[in-house]
C-alpha atoms as a PDB file:
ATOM      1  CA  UNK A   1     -34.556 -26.534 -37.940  1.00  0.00           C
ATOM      2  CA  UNK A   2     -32.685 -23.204 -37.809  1.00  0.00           C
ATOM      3  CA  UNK A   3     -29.453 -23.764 -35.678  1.00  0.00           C
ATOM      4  CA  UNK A   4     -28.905 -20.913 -33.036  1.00  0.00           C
ATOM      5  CA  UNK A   5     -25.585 -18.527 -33.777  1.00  0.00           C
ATOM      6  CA  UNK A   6     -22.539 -19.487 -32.195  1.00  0.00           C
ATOM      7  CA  UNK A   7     -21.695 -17.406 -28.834  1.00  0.00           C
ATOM      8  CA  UNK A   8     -19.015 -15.557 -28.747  1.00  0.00           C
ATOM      9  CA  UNK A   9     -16.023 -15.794 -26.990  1.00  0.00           C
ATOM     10  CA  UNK A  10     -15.875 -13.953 -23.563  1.00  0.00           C
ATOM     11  CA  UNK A  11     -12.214 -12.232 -23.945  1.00  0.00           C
ATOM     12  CA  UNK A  12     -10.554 -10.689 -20.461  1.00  0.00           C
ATOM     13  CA  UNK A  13      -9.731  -7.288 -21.020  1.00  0.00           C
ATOM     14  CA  UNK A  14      -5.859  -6.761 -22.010  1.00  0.00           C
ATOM     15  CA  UNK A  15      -3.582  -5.770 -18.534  1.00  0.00           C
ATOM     16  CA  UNK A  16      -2.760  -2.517 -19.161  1.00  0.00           C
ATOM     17  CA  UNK A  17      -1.603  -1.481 -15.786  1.00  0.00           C
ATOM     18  CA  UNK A  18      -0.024  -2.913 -12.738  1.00  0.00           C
ATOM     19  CA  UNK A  19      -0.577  -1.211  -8.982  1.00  0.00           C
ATOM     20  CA  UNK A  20       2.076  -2.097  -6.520  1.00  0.00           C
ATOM     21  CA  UNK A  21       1.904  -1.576  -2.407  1.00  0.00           C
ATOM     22  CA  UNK A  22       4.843  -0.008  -0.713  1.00  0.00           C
ATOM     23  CA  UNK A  23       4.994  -1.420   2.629  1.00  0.00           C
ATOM     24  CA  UNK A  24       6.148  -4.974   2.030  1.00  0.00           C
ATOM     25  CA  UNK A  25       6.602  -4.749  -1.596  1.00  0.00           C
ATOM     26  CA  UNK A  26       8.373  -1.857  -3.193  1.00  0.00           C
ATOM     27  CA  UNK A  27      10.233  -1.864   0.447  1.00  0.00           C
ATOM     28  CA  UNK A  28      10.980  -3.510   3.183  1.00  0.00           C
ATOM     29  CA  UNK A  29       7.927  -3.409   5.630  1.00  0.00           C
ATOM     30  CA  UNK A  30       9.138  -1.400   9.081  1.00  0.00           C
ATOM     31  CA  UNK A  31       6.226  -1.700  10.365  1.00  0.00           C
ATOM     32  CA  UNK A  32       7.672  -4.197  13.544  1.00  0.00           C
ATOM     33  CA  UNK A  33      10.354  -2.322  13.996  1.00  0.00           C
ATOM     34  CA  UNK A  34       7.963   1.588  14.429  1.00  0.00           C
ATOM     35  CA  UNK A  35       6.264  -0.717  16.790  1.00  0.00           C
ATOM     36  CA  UNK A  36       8.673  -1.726  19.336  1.00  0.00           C
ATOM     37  CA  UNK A  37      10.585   2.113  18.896  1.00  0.00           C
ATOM     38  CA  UNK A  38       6.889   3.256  20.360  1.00  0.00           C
ATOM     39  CA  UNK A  39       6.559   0.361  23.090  1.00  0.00           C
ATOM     40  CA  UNK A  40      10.167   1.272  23.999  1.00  0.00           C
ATOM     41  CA  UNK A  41       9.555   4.733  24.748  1.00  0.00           C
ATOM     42  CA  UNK A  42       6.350   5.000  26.468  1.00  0.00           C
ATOM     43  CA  UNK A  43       7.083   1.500  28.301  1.00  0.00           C
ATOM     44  CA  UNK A  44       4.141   0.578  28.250  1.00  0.00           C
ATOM     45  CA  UNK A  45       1.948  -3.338  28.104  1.00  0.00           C
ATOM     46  CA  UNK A  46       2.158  -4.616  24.144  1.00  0.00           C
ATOM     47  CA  UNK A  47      -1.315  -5.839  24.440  1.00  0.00           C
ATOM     48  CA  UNK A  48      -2.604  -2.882  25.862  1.00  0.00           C
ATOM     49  CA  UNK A  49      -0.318  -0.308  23.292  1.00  0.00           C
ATOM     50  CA  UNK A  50      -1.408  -2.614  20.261  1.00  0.00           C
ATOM     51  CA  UNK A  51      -4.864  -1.944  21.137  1.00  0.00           C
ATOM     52  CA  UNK A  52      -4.800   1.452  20.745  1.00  0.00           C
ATOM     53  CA  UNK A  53      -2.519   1.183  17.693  1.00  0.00           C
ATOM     54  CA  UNK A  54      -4.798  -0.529  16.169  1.00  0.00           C
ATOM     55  CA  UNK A  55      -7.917   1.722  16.726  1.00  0.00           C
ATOM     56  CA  UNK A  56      -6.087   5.185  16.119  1.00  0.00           C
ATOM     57  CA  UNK A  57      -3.593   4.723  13.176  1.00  0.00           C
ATOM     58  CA  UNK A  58      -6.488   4.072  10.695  1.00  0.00           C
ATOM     59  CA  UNK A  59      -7.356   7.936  11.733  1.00  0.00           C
ATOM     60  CA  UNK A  60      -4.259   9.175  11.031  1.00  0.00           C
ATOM     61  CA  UNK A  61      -3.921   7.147   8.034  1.00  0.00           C
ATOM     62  CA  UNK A  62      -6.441   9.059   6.117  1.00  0.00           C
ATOM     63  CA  UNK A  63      -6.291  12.343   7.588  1.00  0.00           C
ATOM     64  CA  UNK A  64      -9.079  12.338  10.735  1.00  0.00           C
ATOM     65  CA  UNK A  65      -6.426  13.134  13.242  1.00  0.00           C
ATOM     66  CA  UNK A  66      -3.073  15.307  13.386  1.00  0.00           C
ATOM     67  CA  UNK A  67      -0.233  13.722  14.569  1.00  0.00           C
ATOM     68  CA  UNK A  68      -0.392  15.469  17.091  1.00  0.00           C
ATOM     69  CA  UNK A  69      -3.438  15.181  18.150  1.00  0.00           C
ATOM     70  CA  UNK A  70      -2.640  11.007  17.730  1.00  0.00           C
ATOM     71  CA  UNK A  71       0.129  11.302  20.139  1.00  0.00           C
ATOM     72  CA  UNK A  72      -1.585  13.053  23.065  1.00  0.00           C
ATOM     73  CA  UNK A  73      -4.596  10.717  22.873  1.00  0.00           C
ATOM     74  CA  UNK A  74      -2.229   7.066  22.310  1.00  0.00           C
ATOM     75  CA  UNK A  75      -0.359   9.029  25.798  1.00  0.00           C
ATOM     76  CA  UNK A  76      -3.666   9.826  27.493  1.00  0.00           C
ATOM     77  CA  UNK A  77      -4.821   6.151  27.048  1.00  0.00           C
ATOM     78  CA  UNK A  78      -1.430   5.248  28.326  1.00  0.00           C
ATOM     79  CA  UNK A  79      -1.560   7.069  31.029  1.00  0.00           C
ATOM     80  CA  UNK A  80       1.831   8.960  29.791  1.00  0.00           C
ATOM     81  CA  UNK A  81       2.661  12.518  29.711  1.00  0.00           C
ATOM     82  CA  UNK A  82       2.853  13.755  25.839  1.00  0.00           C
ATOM     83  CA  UNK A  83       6.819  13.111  24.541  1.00  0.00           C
ATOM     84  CA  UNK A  84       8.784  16.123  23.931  1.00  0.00           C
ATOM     85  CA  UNK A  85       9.984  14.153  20.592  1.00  0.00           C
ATOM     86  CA  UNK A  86       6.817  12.801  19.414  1.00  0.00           C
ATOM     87  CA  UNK A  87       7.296  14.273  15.953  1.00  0.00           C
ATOM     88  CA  UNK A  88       9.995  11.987  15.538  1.00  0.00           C
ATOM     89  CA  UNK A  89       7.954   8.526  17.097  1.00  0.00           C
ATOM     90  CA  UNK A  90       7.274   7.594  13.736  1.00  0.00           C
ATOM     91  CA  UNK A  91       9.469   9.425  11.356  1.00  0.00           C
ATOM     92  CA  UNK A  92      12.909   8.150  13.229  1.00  0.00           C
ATOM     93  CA  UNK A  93      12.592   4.413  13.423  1.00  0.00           C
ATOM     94  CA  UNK A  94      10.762   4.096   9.694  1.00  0.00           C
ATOM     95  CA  UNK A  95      13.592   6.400   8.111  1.00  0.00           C
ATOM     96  CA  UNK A  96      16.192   4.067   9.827  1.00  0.00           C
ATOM     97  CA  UNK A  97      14.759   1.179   8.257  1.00  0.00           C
ATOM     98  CA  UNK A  98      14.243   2.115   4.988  1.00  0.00           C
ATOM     99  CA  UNK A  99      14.462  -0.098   2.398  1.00  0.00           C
ATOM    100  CA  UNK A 100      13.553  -0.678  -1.237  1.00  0.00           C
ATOM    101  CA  UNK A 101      13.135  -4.243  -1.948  1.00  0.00           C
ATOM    102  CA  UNK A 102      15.213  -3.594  -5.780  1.00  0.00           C
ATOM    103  CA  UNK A 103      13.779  -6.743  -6.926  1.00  0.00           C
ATOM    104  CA  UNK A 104      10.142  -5.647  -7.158  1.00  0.00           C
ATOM    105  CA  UNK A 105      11.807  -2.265  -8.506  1.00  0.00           C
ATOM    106  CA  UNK A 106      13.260  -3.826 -11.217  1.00  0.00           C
ATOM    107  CA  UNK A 107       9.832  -5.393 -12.493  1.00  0.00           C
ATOM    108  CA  UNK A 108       7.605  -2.285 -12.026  1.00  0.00           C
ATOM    109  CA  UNK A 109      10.829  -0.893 -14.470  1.00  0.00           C
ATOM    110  CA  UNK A 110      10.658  -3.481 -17.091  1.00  0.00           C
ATOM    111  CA  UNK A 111       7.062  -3.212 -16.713  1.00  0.00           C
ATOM    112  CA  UNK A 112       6.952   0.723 -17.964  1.00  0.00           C
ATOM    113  CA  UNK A 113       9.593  -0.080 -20.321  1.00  0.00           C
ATOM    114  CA  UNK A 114       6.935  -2.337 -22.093  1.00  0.00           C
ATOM    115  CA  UNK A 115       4.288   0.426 -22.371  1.00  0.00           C
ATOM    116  CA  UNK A 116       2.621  -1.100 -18.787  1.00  0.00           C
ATOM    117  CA  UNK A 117       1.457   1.933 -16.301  1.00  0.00           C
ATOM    118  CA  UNK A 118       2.522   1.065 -13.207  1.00  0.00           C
ATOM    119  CA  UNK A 119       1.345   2.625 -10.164  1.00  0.00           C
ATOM    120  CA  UNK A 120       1.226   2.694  -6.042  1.00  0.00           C
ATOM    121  CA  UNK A 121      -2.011   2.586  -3.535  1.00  0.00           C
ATOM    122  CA  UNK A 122      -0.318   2.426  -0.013  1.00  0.00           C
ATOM    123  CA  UNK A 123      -2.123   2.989   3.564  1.00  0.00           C
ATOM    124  CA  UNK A 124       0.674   5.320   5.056  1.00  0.00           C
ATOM    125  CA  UNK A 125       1.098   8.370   7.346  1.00  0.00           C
ATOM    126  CA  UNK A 126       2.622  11.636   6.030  1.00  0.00           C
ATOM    127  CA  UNK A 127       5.323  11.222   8.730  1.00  0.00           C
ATOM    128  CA  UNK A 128       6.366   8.003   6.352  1.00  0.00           C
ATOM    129  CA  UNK A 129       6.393  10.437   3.619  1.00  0.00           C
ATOM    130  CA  UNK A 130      10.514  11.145   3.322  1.00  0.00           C
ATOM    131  CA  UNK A 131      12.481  12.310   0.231  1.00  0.00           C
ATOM    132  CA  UNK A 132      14.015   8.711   0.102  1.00  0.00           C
ATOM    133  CA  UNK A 133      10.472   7.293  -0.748  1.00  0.00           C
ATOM    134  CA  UNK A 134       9.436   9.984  -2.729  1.00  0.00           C
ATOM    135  CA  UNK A 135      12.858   9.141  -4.700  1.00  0.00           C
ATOM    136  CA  UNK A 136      11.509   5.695  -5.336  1.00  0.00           C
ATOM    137  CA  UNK A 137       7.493   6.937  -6.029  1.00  0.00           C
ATOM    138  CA  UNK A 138       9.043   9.411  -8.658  1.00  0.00           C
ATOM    139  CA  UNK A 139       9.628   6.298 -10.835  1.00  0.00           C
ATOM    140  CA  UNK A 140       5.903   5.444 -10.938  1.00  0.00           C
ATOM    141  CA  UNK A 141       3.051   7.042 -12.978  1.00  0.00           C
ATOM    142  CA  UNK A 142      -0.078   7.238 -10.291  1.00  0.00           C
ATOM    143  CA  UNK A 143       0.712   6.972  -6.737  1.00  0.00           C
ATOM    144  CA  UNK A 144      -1.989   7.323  -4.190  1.00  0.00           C
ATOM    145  CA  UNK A 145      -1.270   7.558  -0.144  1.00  0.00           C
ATOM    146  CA  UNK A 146      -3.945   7.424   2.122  1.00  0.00           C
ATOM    147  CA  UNK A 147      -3.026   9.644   4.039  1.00  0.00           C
ATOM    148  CA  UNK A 148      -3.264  12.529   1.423  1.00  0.00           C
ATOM    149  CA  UNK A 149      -6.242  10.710  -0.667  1.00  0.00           C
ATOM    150  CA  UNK A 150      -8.889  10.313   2.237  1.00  0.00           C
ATOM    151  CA  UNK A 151      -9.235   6.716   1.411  1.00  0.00           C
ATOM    152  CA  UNK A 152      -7.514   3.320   2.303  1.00  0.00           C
ATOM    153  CA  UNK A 153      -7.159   0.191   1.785  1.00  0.00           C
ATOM    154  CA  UNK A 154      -9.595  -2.292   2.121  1.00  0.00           C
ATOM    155  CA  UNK A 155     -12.344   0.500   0.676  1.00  0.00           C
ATOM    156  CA  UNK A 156     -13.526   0.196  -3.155  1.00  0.00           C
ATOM    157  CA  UNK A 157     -12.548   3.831  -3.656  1.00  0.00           C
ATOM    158  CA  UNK A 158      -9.023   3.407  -3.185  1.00  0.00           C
ATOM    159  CA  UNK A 159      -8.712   0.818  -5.602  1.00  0.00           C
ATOM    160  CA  UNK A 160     -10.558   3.502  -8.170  1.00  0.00           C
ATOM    161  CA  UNK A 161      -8.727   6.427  -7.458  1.00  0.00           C
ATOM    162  CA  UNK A 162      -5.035   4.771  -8.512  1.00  0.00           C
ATOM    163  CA  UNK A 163      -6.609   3.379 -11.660  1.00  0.00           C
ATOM    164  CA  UNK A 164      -8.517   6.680 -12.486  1.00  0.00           C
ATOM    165  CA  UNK A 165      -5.126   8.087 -11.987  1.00  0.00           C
ATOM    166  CA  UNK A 166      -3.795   6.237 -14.369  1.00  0.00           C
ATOM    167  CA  UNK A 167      -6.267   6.215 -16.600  1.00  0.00           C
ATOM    168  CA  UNK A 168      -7.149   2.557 -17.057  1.00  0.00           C
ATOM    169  CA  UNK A 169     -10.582   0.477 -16.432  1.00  0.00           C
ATOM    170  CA  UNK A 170     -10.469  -1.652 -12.872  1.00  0.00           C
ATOM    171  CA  UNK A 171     -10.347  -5.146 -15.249  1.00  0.00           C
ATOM    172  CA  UNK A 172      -7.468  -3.703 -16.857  1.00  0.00           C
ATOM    173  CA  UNK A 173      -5.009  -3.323 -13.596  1.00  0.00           C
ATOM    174  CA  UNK A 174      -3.529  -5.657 -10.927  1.00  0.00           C
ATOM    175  CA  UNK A 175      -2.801  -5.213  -7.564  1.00  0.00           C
ATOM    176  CA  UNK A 176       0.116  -6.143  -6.068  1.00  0.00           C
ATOM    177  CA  UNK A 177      -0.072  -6.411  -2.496  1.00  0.00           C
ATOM    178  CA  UNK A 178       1.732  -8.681   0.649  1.00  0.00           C
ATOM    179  CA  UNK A 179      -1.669  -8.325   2.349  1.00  0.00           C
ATOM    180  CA  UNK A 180      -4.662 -11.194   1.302  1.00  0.00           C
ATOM    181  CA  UNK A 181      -7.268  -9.186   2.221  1.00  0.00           C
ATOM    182  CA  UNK A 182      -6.304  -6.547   0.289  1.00  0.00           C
ATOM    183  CA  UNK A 183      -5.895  -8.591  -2.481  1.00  0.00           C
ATOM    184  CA  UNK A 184      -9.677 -10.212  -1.876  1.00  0.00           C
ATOM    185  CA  UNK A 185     -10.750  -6.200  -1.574  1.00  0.00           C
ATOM    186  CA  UNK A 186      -8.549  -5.215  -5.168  1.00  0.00           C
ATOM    187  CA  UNK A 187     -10.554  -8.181  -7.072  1.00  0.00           C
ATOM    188  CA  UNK A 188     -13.811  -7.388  -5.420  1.00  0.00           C
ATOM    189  CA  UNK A 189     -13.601  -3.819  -6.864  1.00  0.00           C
ATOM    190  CA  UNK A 190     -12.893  -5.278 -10.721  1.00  0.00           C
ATOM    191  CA  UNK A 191      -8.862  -5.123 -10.246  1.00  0.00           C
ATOM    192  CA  UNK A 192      -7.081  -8.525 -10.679  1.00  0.00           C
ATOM    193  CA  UNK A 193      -4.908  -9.613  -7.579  1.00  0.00           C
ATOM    194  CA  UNK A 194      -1.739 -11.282  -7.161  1.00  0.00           C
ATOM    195  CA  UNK A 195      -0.260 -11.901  -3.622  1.00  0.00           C
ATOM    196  CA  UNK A 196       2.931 -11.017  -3.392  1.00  0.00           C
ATOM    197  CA  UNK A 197       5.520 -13.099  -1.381  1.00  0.00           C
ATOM    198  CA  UNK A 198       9.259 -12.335  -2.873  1.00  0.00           C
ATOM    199  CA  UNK A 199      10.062 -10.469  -6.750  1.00  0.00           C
ATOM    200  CA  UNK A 200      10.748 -13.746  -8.064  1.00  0.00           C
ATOM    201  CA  UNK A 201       7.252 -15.538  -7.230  1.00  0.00           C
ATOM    202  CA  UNK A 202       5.664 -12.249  -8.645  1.00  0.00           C
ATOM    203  CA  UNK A 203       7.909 -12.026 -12.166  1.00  0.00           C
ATOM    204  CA  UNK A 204       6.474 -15.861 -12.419  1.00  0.00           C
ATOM    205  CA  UNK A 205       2.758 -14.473 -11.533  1.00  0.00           C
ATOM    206  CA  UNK A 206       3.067 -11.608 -13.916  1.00  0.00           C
ATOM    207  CA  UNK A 207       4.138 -13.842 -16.789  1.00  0.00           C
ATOM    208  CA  UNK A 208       0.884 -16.048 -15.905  1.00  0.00           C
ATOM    209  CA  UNK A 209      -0.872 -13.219 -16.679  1.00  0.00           C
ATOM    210  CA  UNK A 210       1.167 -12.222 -20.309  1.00  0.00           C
ATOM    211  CA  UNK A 211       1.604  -8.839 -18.312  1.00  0.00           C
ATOM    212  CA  UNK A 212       6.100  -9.688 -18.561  1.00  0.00           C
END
């Protein structure tokens, strides 16, 4: 009786990159705070303001609208004359509370000091886009913004372009993001996922995973 040969061992491909989000992550999310600066100035009903939050920023968060052109239709559907300021609606509030979570910073850093890539897929606006967060970005090796890319978060082609960037196979990369959905959508595409809650839950995560 001839004895069939011995299967081999499935091996997971090494982690040779690991893909952080911004909002949440690398810093603080402002996202609350943006909110209620808008509500404030057009004084308008939450429920009703949300609403149209919710259906227009996606727009502007890839590049189908101008901020401009997001401003006078969120006013029109308000029923509110177009502010004189509105350039600075989302700029002022974000830029106020800006800040990088150093924590996560310091891991990405040891991370690149190994020989890891490390990288950034964020869903942002370009008003989000100040010289204090491209400080921070500058320290990263692939960084892809939605708003510039054409593509967001949860699509598969987000997920592809930052590890294209970096040059790197999906099953070779992690995404780190505060988000579980986007987590679900980073694994679906090939990426591993962890779901980040504070720097020191993800150092323990990323040691899990022989990535630290």
């Amino acid at each position: 009786m001839r004895c069939a040969p011995p299967l081999e061992e499935k091996r997971e491909a090494p982690i040779k990159a690991v893909i952080f989000d911004s909002g949440g992550v690398l810093e603080r999310d402002s996202d609350r705070a943006v909110i209620y600066h808008i509500l404030r100035k057009f004084g308008v009903p939450p429920v009703a303001a949300l609403k149209e939050l919710q259906n227009l920023v996606p727009l502007l968060e890839v590049g189908r609208l101008s901020e401009e052109d997001f401003w006078r239709k969120f006013s029109a559907k308000c029923g509110k004359p177009l502010p004189k300021n509105w350039a600075e609606l989302f700029r002022e509030p974000y830029v106020k509370n800006f800040k990088a979570i150093e924590g996560t910073l310091d891991i990405a850093r040891e991370l690149r000091n190994r020989g890891c890539k490390i990288g950034v897929l964020s869903n942002t606006i370009a008003a989000h886009d100040h010289p204090k967060k491209q400080k921070m970005f500058g320290e990263f090796q692939g960084v892809v913004l939605s708003y510039a890319s054409g593509v967001r978060k949860p699509e598969k082609q987000a997920y592809l372009a930052v590890v294209d960037l970096l040059g790197v196979k999906p099953e070779e990369a992690v995404h780190v993001d505060n988000e579980p959905r986007f987590v679900e959508a980073a694994k679906k595409a090939g990426l591993h996922g962890v779901l980040f809650k504070n720097p020191s839950q993800l150092r323990r995560e990323l040691r899990k995973m022989r990535v630290l």
